[in-house]
C-alpha atoms as a PDB file:
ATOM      1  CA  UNK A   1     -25.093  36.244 -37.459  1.00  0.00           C
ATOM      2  CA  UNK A   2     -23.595  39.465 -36.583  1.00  0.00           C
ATOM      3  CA  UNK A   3     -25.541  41.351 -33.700  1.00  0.00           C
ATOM      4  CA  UNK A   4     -26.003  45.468 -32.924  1.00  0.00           C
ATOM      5  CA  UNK A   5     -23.729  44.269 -29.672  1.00  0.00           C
ATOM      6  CA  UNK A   6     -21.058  42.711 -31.610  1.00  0.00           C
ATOM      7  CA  UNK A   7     -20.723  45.668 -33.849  1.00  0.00           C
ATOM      8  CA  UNK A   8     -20.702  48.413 -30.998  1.00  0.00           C
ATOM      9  CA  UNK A   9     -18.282  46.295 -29.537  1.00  0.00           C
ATOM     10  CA  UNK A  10     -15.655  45.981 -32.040  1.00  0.00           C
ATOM     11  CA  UNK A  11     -16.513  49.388 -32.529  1.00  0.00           C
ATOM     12  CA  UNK A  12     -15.082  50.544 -28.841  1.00  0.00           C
ATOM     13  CA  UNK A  13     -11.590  48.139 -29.562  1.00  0.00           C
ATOM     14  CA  UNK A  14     -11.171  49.999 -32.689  1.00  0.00           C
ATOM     15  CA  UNK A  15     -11.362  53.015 -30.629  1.00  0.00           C
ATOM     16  CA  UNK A  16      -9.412  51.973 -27.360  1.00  0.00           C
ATOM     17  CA  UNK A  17      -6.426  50.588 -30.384  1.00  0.00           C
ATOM     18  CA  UNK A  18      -6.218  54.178 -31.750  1.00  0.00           C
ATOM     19  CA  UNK A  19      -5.982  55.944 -28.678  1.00  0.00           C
ATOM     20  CA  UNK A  20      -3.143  53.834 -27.569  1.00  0.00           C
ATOM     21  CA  UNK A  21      -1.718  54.316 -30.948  1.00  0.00           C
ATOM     22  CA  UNK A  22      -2.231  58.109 -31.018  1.00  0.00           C
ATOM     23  CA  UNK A  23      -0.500  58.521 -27.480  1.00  0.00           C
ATOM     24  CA  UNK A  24       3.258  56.871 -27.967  1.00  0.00           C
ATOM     25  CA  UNK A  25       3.402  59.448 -31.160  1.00  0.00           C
ATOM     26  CA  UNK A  26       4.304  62.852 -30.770  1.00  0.00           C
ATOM     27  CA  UNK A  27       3.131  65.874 -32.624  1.00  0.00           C
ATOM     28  CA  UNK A  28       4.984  65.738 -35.616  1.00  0.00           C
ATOM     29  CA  UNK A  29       5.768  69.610 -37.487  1.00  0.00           C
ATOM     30  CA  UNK A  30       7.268  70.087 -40.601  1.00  0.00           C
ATOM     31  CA  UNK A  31       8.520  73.336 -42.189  1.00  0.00           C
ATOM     32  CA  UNK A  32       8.477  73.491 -46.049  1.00  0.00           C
ATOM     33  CA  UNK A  33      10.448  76.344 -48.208  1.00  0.00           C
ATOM     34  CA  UNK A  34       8.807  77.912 -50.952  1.00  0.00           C
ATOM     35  CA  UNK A  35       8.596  80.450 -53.179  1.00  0.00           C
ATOM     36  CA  UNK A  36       6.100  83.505 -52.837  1.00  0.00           C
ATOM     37  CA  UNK A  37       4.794  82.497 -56.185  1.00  0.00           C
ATOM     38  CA  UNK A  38       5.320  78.520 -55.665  1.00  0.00           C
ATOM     39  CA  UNK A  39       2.276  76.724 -55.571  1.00  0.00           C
ATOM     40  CA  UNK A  40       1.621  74.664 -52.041  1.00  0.00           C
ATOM     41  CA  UNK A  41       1.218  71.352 -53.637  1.00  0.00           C
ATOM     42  CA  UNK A  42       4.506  71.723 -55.748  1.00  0.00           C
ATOM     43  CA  UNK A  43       6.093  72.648 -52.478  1.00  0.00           C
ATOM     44  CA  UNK A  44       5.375  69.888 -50.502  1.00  0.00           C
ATOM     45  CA  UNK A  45       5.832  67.177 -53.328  1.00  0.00           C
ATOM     46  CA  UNK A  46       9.538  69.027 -53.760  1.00  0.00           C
ATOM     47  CA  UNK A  47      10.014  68.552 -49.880  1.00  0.00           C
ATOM     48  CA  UNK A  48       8.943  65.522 -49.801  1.00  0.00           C
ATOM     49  CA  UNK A  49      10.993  63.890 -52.477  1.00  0.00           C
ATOM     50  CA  UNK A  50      14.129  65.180 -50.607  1.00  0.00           C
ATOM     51  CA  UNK A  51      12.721  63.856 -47.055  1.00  0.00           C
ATOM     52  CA  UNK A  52      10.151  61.065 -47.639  1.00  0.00           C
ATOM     53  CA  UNK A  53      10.184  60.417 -43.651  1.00  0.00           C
ATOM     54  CA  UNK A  54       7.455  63.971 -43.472  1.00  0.00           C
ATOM     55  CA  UNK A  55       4.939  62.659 -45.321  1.00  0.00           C
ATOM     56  CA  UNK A  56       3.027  61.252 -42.187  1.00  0.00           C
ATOM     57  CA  UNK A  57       3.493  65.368 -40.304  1.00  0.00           C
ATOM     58  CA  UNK A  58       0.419  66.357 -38.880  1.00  0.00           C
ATOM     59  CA  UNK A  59       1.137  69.613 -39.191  1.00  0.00           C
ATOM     60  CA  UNK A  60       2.697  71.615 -42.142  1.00  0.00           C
ATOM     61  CA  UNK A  61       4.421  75.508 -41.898  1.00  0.00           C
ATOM     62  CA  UNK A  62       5.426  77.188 -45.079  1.00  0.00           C
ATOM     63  CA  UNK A  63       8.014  79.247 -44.814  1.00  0.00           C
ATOM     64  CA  UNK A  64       7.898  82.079 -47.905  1.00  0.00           C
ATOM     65  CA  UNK A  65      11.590  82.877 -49.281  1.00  0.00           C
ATOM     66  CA  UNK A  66      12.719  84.764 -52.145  1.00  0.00           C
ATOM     67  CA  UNK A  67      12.401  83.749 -55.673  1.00  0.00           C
ATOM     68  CA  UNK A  68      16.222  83.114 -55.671  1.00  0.00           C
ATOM     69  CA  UNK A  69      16.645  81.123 -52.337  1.00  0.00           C
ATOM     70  CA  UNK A  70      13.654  78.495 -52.952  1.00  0.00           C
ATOM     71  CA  UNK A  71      14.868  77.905 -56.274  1.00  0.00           C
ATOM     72  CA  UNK A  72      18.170  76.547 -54.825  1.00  0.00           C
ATOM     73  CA  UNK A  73      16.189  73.439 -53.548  1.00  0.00           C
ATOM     74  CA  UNK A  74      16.425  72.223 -49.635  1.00  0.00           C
ATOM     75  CA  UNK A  75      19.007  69.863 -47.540  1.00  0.00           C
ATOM     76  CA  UNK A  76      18.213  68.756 -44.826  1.00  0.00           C
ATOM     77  CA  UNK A  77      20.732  71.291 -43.023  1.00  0.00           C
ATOM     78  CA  UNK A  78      19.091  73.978 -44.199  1.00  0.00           C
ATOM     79  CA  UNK A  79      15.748  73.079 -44.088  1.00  0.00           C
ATOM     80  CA  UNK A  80      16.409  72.020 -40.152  1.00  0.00           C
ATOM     81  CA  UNK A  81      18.487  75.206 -39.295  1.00  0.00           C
ATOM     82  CA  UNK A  82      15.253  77.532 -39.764  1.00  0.00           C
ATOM     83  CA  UNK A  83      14.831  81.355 -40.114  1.00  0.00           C
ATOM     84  CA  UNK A  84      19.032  82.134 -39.783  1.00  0.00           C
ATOM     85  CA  UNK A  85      19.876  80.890 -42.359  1.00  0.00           C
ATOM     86  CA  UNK A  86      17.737  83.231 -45.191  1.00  0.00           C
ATOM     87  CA  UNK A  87      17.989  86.561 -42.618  1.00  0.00           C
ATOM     88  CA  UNK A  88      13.999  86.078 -42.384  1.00  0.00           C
ATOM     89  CA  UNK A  89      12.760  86.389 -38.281  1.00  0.00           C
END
């Protein structure tokens, strides 16, 4: 029979097991292209086709480009390079 105890205590490993999980990660920030009229989702899913290793980011930037540029797609060059290589600051 399973007791309130039991259950709070499993409860607190469960806890204690993400914490130490949580703390060898590092915050993990990805920058996405897209298009001023590009819709977020369709943005992401594009990013993350070309680098399935973002998926698990925590925390996602979009960075707006011109029609033209976000069209072209993203490597991984460009995507890592940032802001010089569009002219944006």
């Amino acid at each position: 029979m399973v007791t309130t105890s039991f259950i709070d205590r499993l409860h607190r490993a469960i806890d204690q097991i993400e914490q130490r999980r949580r703390q060898h990660r590092p915050l993990k920030i990805v920058k996405v292209r897209r298009g001023f009229d590009e819709e977020p989702r369709a943005a992401r899913e594009r990013h993350y086709a070309a680098h399935p290793e973002d998926r698990d980011a925590d925390i996602l930037i979009f960075k707006f480009l011109d029609d033209e540029v976000a069209d072209e797609g993203c490597s991984q060059e460009r995507c890592d390079r940032g802001s010089e290589d569009n002219g944006m600051e």
